[in-house]
C-alpha atoms as a PDB file:
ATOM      1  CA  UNK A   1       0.000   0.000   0.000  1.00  0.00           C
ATOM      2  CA  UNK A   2       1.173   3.461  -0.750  1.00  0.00           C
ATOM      3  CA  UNK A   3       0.557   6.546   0.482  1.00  0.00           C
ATOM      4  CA  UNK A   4       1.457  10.405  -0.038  1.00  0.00           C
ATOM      5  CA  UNK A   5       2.219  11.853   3.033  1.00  0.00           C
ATOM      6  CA  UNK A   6      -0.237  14.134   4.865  1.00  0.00           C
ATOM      7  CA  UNK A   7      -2.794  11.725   3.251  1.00  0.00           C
ATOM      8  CA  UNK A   8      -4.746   9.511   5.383  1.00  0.00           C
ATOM      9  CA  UNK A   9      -4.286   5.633   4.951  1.00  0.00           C
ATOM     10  CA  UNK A  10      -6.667   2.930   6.353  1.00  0.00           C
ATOM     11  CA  UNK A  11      -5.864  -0.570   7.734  1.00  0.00           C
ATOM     12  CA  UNK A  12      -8.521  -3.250   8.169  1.00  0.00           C
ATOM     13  CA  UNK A  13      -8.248  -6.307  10.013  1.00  0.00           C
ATOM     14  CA  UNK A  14     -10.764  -9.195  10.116  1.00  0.00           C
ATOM     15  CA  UNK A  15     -11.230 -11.840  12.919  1.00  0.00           C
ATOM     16  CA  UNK A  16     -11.003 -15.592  12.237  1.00  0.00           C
ATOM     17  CA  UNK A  17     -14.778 -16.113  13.816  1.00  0.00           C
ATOM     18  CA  UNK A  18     -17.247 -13.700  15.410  1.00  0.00           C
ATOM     19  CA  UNK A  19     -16.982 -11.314  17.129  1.00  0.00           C
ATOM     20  CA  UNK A  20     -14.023  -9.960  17.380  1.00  0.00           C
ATOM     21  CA  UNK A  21     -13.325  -9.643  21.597  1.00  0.00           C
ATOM     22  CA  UNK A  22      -9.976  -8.166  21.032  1.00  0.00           C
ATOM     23  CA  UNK A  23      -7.212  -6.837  18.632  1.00  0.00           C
ATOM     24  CA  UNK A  24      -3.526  -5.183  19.194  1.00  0.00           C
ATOM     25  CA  UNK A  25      -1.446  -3.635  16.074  1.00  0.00           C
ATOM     26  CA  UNK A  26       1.998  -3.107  16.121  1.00  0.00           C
ATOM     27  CA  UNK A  27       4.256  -0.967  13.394  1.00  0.00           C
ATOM     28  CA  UNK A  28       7.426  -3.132  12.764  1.00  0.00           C
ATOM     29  CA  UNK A  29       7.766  -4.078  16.587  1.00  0.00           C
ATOM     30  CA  UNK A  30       6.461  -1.391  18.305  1.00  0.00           C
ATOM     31  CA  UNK A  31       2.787  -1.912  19.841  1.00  0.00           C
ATOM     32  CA  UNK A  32       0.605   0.932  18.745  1.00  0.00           C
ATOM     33  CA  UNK A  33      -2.934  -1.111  19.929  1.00  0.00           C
ATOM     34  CA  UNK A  34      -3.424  -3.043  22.691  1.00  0.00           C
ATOM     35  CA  UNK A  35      -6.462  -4.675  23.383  1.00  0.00           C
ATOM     36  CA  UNK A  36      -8.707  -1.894  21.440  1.00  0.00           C
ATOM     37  CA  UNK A  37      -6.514   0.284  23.522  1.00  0.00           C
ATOM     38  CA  UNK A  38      -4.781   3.302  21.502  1.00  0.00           C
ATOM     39  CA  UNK A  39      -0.875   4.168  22.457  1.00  0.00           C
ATOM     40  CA  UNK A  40      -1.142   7.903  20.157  1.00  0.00           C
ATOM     41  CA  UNK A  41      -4.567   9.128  19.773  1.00  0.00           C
ATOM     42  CA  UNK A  42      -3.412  12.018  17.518  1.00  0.00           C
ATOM     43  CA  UNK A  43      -1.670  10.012  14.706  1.00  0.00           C
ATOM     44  CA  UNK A  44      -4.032   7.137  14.606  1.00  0.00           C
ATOM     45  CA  UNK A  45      -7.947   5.896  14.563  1.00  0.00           C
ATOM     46  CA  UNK A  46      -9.239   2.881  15.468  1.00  0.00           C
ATOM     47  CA  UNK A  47     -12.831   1.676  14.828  1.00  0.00           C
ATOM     48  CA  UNK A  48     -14.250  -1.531  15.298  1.00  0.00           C
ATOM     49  CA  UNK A  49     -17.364  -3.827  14.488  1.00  0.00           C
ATOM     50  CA  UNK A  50     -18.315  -7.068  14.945  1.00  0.00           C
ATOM     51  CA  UNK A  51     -15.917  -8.795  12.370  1.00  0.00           C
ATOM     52  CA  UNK A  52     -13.302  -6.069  11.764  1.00  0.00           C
ATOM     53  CA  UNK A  53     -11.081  -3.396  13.059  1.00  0.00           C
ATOM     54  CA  UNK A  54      -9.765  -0.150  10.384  1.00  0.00           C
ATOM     55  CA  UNK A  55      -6.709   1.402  12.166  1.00  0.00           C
ATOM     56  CA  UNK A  56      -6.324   4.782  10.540  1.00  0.00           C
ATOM     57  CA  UNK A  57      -3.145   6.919  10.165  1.00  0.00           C
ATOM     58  CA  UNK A  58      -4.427  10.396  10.383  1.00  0.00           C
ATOM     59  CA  UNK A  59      -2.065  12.607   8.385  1.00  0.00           C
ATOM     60  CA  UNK A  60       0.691   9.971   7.475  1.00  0.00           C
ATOM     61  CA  UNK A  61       4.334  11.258   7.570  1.00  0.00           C
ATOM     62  CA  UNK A  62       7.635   9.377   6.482  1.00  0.00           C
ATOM     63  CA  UNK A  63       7.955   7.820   9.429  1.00  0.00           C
ATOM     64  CA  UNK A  64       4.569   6.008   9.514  1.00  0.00           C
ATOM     65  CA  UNK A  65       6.336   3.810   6.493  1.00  0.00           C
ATOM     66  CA  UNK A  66       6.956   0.297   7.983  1.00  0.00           C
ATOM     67  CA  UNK A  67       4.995  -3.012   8.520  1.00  0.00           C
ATOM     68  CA  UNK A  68       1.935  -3.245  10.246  1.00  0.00           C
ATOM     69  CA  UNK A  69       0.842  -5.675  11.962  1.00  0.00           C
ATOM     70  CA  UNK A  70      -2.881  -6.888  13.447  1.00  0.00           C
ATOM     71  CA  UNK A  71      -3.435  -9.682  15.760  1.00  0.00           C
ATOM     72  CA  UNK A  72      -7.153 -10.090  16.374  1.00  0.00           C
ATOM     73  CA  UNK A  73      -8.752 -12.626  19.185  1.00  0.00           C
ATOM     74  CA  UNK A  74     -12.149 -14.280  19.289  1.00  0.00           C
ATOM     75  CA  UNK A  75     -13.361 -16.564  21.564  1.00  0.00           C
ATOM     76  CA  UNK A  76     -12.001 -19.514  19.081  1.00  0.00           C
ATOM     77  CA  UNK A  77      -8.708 -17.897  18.582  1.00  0.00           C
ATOM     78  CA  UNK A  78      -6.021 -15.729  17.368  1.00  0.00           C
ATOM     79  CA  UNK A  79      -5.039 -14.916  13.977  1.00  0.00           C
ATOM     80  CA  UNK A  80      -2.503 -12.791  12.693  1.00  0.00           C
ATOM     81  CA  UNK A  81      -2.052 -10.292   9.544  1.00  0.00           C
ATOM     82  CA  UNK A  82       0.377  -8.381   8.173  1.00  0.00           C
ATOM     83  CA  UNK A  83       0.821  -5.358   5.837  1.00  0.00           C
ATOM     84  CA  UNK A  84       3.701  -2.985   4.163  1.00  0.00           C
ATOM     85  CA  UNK A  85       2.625   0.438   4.112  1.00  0.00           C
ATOM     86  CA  UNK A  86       4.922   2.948   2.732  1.00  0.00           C
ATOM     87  CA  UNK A  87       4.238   6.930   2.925  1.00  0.00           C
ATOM     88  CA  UNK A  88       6.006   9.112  -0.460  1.00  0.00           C
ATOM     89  CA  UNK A  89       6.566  12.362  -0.201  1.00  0.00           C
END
């Protein structure tokens, strides 16, 4: 995914089963959602339904480039995705 920077860029994540009970995101290794729970309110959204969870990066800069990654849990389990996101100038 590509993005220019001061654009916003949506994530979505989907949950093996229903509903979704739980979901952290991490960019490369650093945890930016724990359990629904946002680390920076100000760079990032995070909305959730029954079956899915859209992280959004606000106004993305250079530094939002990197891997993201979701990990959401349902009563039957944990899944994991992953996605490359890279912000041009």
């Amino acid at each position: 995914m590509g993005v220019l920077a001061g654009e916003s860029a949506t994530l979505y994540c989907y949950g093996p089963a229903l509903p979704i009970g739980r979901v952290n995101w991490w960019q490369n290794s650093d945890r930016i959602v724990q359990d629904r729970e946002l680390n920076d309110v100000e760079r990032f959204n995070l909305t959730c339904s029954l079956y899915m969870c859209q992280l959004t990066i606000i106004s993305a800069q250079m530094e939002d480039s990197g891997e993201y990654s979701c990990q959401p849990g349902t009563y039957y389990g944990d899944t994991y995705y992953s996605r490359v996101t890279v912000i041009r100038e």
